[in-house]
PDB file of N, CA and C in Angstrom:
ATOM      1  N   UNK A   1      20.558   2.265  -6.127  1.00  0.00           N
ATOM      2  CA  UNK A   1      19.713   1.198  -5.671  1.00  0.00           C
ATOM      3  C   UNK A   1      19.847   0.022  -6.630  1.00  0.00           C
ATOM      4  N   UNK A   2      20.014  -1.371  -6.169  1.00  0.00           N
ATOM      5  CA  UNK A   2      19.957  -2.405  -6.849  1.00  0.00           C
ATOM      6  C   UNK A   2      18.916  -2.552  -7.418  1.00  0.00           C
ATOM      7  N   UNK A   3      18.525  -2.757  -8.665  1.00  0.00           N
ATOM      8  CA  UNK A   3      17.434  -3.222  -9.216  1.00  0.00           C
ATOM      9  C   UNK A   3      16.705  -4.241  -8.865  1.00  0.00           C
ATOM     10  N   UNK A   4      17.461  -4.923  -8.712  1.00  0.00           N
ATOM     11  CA  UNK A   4      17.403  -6.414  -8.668  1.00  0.00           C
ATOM     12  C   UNK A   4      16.755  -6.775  -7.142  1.00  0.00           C
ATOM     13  N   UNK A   5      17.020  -5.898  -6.179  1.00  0.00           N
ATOM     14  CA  UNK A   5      16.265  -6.083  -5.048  1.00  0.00           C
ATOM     15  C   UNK A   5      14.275  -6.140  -5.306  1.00  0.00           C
ATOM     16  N   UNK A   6      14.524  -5.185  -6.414  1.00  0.00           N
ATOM     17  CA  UNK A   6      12.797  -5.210  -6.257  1.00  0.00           C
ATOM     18  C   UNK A   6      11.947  -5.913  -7.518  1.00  0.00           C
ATOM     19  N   UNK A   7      11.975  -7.160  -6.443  1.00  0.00           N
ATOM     20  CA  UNK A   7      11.502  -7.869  -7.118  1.00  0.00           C
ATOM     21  C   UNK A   7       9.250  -7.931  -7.129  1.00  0.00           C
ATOM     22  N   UNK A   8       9.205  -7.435  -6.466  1.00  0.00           N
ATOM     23  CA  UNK A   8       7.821  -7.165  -6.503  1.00  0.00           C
ATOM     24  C   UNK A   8       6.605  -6.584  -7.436  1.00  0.00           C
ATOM     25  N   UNK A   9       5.906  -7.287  -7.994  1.00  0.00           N
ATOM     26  CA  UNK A   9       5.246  -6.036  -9.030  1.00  0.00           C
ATOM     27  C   UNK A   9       4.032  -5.842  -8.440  1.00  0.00           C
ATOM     28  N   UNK A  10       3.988  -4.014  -8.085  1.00  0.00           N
ATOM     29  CA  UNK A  10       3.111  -3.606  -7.212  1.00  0.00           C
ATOM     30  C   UNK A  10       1.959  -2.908  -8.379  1.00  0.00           C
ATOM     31  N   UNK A  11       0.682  -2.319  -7.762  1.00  0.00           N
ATOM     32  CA  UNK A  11       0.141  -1.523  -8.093  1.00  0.00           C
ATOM     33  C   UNK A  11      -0.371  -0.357  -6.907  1.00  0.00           C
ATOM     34  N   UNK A  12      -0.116   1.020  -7.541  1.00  0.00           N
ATOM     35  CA  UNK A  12      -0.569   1.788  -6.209  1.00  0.00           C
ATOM     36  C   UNK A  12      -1.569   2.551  -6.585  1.00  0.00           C
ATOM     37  N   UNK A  13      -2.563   2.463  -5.666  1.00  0.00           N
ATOM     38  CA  UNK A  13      -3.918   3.052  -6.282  1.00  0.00           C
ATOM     39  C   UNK A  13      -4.288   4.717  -4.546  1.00  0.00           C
ATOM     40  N   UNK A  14      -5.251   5.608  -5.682  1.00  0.00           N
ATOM     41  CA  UNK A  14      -5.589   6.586  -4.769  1.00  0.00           C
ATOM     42  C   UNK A  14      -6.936   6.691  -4.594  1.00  0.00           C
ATOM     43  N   UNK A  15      -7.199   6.930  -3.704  1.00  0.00           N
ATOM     44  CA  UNK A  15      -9.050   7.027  -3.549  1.00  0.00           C
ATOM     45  C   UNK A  15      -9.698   8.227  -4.299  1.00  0.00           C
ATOM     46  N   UNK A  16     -10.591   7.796  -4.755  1.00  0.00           N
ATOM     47  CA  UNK A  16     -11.575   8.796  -5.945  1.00  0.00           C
ATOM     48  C   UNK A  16     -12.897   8.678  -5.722  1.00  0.00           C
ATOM     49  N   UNK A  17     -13.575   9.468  -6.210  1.00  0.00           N
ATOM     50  CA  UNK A  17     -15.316   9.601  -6.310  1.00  0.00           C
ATOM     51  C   UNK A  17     -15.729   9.556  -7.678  1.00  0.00           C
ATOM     52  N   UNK A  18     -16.556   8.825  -7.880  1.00  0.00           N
ATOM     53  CA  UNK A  18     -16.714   9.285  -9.555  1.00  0.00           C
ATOM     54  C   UNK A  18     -18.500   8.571  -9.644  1.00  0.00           C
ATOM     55  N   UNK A  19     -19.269   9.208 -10.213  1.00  0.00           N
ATOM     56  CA  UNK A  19     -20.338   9.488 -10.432  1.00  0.00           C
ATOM     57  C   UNK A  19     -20.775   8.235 -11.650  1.00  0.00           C
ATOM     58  N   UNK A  20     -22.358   7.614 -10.607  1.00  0.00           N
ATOM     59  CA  UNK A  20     -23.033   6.384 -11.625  1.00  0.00           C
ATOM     60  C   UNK A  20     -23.885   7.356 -12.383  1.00  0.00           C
ATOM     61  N   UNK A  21     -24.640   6.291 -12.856  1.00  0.00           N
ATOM     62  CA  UNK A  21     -25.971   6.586 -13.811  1.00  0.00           C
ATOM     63  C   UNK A  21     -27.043   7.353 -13.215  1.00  0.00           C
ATOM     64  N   UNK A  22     -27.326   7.009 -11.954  1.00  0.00           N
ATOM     65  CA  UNK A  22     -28.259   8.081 -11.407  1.00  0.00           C
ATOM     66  C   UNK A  22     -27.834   9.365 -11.057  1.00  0.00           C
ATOM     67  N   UNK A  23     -26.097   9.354 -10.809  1.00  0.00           N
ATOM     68  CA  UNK A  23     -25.914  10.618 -10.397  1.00  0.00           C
ATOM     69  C   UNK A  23     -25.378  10.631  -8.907  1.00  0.00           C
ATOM     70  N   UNK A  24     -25.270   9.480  -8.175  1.00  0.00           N
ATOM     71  CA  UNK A  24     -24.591   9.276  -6.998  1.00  0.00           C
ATOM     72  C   UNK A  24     -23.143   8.728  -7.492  1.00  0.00           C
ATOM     73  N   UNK A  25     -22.993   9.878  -5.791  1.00  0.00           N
ATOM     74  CA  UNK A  25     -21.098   9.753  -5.867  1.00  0.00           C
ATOM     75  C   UNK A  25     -20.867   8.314  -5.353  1.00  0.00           C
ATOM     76  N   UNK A  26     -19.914   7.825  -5.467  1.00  0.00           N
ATOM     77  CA  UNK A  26     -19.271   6.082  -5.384  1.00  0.00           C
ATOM     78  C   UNK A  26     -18.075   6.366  -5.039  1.00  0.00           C
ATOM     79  N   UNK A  27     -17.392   5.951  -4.024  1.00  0.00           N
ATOM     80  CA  UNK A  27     -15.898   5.793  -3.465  1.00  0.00           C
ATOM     81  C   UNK A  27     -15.303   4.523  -4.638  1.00  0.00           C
ATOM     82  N   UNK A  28     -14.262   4.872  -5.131  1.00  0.00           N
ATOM     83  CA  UNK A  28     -13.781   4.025  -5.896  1.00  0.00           C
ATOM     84  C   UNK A  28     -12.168   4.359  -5.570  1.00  0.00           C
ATOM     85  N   UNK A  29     -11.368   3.547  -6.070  1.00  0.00           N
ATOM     86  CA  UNK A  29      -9.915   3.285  -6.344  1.00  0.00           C
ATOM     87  C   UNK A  29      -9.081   3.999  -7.559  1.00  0.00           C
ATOM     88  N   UNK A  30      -8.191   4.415  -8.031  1.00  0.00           N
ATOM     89  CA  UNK A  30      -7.720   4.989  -9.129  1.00  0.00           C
ATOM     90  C   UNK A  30      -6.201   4.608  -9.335  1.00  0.00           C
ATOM     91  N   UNK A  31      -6.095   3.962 -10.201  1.00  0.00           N
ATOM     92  CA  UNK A  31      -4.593   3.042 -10.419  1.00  0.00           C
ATOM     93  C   UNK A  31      -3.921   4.444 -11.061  1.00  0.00           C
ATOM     94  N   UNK A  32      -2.637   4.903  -9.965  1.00  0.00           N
ATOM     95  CA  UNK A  32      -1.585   5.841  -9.849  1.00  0.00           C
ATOM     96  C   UNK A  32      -1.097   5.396 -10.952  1.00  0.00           C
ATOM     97  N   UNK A  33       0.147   3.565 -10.572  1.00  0.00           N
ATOM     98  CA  UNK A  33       1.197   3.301 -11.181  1.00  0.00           C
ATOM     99  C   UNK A  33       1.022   1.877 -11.022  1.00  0.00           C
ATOM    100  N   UNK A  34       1.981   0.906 -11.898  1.00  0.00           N
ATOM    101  CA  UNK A  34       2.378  -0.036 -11.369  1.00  0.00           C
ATOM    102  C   UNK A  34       3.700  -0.015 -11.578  1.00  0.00           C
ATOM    103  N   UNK A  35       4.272  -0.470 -10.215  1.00  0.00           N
ATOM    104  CA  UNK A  35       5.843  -0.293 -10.392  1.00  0.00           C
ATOM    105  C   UNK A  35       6.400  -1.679  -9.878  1.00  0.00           C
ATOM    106  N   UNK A  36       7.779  -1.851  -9.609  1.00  0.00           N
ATOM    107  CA  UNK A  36       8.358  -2.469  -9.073  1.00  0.00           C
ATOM    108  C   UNK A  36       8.991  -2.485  -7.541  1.00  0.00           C
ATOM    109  N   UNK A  37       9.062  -3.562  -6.521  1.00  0.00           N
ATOM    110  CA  UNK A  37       8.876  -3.153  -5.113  1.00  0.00           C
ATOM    111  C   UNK A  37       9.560  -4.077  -4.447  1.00  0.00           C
ATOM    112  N   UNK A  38      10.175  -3.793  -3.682  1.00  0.00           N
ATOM    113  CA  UNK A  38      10.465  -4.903  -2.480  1.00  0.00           C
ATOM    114  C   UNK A  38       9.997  -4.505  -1.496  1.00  0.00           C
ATOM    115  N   UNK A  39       8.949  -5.839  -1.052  1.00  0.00           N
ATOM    116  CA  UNK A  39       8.069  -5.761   0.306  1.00  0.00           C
ATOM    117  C   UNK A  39       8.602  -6.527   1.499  1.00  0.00           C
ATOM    118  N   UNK A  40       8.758  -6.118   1.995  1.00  0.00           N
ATOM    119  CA  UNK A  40       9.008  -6.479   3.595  1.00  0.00           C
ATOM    120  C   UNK A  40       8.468  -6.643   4.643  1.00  0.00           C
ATOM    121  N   UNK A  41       7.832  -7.622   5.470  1.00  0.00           N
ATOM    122  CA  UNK A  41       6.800  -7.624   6.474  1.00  0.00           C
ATOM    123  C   UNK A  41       7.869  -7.286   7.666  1.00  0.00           C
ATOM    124  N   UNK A  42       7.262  -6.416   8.517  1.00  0.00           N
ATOM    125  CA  UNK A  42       8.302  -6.071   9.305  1.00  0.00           C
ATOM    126  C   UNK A  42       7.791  -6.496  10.697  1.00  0.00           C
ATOM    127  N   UNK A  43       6.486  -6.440  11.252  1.00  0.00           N
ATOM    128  CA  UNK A  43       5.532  -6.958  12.445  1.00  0.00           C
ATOM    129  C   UNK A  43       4.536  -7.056  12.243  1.00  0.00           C
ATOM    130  N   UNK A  44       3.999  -7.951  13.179  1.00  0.00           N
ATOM    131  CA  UNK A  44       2.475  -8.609  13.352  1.00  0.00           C
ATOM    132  C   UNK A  44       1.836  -8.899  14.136  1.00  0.00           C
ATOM    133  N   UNK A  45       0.563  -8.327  14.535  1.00  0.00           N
ATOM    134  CA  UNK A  45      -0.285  -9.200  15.951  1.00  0.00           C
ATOM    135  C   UNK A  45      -1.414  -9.589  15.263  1.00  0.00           C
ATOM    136  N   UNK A  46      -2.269  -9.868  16.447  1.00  0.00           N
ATOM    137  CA  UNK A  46      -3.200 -10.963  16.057  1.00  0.00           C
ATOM    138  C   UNK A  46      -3.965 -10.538  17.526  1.00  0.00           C
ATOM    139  N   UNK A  47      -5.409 -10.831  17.641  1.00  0.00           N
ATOM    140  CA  UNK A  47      -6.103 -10.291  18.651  1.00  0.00           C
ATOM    141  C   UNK A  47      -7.854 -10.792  18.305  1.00  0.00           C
ATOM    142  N   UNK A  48      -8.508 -10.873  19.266  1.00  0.00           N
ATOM    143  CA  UNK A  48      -9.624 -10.407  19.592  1.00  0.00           C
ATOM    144  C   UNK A  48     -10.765  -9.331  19.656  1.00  0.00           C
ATOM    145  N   UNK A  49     -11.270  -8.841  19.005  1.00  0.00           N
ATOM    146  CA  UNK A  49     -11.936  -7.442  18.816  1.00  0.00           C
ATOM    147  C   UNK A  49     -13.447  -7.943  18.956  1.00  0.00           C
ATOM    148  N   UNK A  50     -13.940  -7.506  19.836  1.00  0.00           N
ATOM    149  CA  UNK A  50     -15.773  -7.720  19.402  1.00  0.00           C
ATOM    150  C   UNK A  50     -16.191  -9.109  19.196  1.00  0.00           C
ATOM    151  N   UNK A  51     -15.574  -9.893  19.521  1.00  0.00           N
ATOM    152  CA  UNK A  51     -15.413 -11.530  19.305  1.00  0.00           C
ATOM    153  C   UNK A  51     -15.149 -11.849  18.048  1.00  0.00           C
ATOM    154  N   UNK A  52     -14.396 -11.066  17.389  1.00  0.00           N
ATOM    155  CA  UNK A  52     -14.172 -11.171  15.731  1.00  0.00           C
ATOM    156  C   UNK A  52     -12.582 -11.428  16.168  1.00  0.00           C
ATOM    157  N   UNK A  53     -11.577 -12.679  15.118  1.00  0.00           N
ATOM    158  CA  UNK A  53     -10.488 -12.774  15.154  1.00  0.00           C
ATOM    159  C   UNK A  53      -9.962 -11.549  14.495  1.00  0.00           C
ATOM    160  N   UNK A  54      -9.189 -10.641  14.738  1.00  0.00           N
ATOM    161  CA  UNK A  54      -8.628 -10.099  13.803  1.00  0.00           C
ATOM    162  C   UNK A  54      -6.733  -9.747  13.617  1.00  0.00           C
ATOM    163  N   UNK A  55      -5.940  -9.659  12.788  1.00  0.00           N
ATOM    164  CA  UNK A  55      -4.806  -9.626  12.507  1.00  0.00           C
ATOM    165  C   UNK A  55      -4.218  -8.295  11.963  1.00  0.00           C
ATOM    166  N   UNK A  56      -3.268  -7.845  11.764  1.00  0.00           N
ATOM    167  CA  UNK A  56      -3.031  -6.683  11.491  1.00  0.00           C
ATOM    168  C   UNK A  56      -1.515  -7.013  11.025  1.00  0.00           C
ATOM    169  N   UNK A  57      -0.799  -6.621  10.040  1.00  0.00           N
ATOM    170  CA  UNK A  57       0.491  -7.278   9.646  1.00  0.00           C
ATOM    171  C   UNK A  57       1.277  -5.334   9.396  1.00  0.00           C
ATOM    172  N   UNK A  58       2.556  -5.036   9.474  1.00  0.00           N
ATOM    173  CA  UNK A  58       2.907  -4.100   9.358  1.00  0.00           C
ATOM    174  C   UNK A  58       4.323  -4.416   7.904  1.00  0.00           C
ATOM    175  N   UNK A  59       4.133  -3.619   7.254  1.00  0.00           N
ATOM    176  CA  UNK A  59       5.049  -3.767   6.094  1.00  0.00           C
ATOM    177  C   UNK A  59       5.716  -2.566   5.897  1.00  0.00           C
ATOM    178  N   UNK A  60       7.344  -2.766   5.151  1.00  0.00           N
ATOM    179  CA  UNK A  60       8.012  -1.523   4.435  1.00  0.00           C
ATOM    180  C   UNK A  60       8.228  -2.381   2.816  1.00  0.00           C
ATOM    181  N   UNK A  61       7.474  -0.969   2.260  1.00  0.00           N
ATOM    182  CA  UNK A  61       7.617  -1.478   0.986  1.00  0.00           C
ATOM    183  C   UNK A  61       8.469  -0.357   0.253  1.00  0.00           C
ATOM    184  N   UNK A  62       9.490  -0.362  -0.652  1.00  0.00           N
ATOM    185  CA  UNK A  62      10.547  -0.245  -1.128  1.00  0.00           C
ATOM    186  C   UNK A  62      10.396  -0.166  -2.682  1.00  0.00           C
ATOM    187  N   UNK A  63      10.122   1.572  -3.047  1.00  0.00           N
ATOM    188  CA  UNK A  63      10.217   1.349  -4.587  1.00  0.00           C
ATOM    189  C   UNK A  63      11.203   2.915  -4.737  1.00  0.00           C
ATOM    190  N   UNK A  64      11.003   2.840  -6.142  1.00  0.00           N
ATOM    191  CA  UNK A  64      11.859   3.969  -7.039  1.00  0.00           C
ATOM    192  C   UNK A  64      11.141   5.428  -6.218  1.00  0.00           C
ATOM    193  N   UNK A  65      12.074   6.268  -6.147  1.00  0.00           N
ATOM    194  CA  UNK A  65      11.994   7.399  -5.599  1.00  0.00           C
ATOM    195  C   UNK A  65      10.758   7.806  -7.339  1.00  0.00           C
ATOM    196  N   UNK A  66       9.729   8.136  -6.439  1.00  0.00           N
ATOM    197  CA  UNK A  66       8.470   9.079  -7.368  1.00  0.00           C
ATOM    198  C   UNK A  66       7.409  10.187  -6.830  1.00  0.00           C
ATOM    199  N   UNK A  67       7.155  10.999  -6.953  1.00  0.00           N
ATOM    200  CA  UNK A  67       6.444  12.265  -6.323  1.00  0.00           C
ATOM    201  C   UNK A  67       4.839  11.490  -6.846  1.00  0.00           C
ATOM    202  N   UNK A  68       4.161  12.169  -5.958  1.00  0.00           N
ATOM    203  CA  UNK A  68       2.500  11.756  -6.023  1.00  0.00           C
ATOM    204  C   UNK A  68       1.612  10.603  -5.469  1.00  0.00           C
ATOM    205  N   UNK A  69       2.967  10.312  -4.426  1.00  0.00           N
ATOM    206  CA  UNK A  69       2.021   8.944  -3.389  1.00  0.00           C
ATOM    207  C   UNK A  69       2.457   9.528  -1.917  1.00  0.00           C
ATOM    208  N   UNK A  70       0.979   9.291  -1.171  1.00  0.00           N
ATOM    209  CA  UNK A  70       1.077   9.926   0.299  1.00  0.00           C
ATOM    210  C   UNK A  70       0.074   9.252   1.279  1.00  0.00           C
ATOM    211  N   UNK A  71       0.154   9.463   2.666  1.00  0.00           N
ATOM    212  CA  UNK A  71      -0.505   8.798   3.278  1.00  0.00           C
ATOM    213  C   UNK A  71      -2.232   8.927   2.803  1.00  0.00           C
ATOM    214  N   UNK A  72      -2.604   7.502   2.764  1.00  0.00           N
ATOM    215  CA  UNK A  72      -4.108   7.673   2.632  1.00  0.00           C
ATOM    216  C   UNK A  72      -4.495   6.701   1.401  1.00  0.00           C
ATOM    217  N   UNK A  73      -3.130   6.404  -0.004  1.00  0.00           N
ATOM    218  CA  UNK A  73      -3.238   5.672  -0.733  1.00  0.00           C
ATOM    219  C   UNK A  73      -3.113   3.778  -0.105  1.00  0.00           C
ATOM    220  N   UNK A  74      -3.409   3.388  -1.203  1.00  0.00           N
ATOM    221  CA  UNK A  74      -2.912   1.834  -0.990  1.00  0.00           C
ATOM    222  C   UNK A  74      -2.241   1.176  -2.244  1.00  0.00           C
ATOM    223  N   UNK A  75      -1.706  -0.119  -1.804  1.00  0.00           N
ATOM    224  CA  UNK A  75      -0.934  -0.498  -2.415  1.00  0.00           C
ATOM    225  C   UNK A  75      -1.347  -2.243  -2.442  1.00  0.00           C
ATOM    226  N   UNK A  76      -1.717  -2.320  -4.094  1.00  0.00           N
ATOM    227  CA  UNK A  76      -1.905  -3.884  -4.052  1.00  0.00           C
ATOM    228  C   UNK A  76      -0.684  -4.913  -4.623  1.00  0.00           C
ATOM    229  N   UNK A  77      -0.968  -6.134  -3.927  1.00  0.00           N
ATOM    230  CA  UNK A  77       0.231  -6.735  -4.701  1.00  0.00           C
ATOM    231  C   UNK A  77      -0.166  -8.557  -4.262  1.00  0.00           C
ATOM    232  N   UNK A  78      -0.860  -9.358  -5.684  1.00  0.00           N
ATOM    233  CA  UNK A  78      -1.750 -10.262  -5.776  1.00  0.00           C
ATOM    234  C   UNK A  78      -2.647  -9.650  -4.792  1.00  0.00           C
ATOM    235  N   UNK A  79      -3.551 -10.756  -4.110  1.00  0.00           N
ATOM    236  CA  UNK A  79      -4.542 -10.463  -3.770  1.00  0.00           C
ATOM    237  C   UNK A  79      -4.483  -9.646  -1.770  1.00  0.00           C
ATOM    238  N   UNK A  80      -3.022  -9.149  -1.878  1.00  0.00           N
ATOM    239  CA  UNK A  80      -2.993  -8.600  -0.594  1.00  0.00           C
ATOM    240  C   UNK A  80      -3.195  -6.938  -0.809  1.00  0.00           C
ATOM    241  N   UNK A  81      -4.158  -6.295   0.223  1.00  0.00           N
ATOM    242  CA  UNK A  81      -4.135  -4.386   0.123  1.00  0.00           C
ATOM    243  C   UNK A  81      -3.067  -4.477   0.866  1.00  0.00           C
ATOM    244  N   UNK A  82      -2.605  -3.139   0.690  1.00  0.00           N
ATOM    245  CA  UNK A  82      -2.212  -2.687   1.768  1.00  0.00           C
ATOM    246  C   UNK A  82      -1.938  -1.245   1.899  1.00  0.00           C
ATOM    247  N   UNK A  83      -2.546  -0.346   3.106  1.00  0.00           N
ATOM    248  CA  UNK A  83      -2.401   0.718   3.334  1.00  0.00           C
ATOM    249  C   UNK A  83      -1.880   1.690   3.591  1.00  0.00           C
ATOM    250  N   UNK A  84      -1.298   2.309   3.092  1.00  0.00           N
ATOM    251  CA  UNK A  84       0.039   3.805   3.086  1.00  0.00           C
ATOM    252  C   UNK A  84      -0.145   4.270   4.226  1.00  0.00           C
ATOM    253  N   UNK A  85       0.158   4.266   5.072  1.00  0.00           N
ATOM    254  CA  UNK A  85      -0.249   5.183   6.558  1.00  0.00           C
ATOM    255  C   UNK A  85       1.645   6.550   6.435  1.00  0.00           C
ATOM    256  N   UNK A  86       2.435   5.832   5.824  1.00  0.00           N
ATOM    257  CA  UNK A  86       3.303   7.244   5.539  1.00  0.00           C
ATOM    258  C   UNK A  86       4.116   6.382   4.589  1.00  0.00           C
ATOM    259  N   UNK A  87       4.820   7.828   4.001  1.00  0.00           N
ATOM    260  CA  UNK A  87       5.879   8.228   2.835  1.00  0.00           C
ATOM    261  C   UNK A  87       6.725   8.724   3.497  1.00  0.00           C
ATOM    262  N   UNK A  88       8.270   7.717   3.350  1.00  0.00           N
ATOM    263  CA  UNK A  88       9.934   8.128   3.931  1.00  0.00           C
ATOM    264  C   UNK A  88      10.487   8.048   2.698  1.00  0.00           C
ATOM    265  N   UNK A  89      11.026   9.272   2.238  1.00  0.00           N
ATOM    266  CA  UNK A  89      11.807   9.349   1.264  1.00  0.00           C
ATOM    267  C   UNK A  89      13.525   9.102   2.041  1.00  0.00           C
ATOM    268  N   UNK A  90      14.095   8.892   1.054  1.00  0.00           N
ATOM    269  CA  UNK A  90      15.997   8.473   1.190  1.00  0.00           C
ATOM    270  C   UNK A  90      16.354  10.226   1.084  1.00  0.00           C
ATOM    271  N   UNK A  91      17.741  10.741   1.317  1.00  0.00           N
ATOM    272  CA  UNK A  91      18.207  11.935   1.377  1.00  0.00           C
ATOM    273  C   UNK A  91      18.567  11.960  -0.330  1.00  0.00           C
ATOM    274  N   UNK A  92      18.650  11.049  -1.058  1.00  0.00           N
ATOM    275  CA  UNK A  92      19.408  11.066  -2.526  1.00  0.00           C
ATOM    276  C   UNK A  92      18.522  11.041  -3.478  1.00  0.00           C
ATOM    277  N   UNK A  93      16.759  11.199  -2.807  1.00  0.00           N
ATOM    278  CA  UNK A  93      16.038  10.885  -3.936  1.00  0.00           C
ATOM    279  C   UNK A  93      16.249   9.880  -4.512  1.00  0.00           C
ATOM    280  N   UNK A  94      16.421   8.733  -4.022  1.00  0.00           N
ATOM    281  CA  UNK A  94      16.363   7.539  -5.020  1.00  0.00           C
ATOM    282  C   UNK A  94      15.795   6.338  -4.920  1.00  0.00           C
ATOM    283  N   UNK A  95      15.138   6.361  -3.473  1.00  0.00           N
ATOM    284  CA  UNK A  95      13.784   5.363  -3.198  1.00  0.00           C
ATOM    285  C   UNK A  95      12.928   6.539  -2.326  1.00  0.00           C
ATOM    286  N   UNK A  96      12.191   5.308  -2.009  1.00  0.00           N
ATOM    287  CA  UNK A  96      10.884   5.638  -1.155  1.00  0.00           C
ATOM    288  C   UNK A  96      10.605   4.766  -0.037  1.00  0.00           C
ATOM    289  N   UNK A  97       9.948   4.841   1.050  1.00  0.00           N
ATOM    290  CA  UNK A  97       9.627   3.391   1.688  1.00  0.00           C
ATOM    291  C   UNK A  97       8.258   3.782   1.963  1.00  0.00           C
ATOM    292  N   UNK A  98       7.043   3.166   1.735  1.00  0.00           N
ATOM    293  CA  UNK A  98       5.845   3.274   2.157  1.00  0.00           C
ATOM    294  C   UNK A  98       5.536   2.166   3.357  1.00  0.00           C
ATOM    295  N   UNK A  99       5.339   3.062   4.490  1.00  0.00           N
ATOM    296  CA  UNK A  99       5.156   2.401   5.752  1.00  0.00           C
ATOM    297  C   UNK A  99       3.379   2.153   5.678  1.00  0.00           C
ATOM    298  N   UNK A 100       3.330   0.697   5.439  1.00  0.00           N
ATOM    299  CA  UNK A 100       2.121   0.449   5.337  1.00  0.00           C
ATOM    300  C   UNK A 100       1.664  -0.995   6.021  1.00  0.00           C
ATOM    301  N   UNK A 101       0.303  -1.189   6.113  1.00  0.00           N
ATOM    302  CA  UNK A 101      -0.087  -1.826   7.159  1.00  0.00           C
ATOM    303  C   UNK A 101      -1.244  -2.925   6.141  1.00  0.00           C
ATOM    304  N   UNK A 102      -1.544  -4.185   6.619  1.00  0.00           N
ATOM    305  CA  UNK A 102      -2.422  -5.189   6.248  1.00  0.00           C
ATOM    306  C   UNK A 102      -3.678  -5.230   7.607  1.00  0.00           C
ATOM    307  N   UNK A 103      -4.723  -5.247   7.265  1.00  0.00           N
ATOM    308  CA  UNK A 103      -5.452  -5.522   8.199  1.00  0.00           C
ATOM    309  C   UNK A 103      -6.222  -6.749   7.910  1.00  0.00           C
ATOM    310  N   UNK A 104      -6.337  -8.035   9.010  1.00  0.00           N
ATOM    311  CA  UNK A 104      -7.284  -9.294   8.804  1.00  0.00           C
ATOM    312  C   UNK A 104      -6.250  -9.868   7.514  1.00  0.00           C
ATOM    313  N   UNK A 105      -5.116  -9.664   8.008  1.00  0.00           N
ATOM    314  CA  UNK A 105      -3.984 -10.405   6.847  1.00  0.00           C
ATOM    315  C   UNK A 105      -3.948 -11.828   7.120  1.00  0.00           C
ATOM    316  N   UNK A 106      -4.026 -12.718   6.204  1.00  0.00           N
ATOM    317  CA  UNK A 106      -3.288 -14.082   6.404  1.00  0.00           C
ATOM    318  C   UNK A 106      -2.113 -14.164   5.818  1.00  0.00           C
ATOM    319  N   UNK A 107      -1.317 -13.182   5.469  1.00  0.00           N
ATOM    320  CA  UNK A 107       0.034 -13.594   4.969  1.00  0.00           C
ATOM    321  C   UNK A 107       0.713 -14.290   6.384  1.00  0.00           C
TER     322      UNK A 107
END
């Protein structure tokens, strides 16, 4: 894999619970990694829901073949999420593509 393709600096985070001061559980985020990525917007609609505008953007994002990311994580990169809905590994072990999705995107 070219290096040089991934030019992206990502962070990929997993969902966690972790306990306040009183003792209630809290859905929180948990920073996996930050790696390097080439993102790709691949499709996009745009629609009407409930009289709310809403958008939905579909991405392949492109990093170093690594064990411990799966559907359900997300992936930030500046101020865009974006959601892992699946993990395609290459046959050589040597990337990854996380098929992931933007929702209410303005990219």
């Amino acid at each position: 894999m070219n290096p040089g393709l991934l030019r992206d600096r990502i962070t990929i985070q997993a969902p966690s619970n972790v306990q306040d001061e009183t003792g209630q559980m809290l859905a929180t985020w948990t920073t996996i990694a930050q790696v390097w990525a080439s993102i790709k917007h691949v499709s996009g609609i745009s629609a009407i829901k409930a009289g709310m505008d809403t958008s939905s953007v579909k991405a392949s994002i492109r990093i170093r073949h690594r064990s411990g990311i799966n559907a359900g994580m997300r992936v930030l990169h500046g101020a865009t999420v974006y959601s892992i809905e699946a993990v395609i590994p290459d046959g050589q072990r040597t990337f990854i593509d996380l098929v992931s999705v933007v929702k209410n995107a303005t990219t």
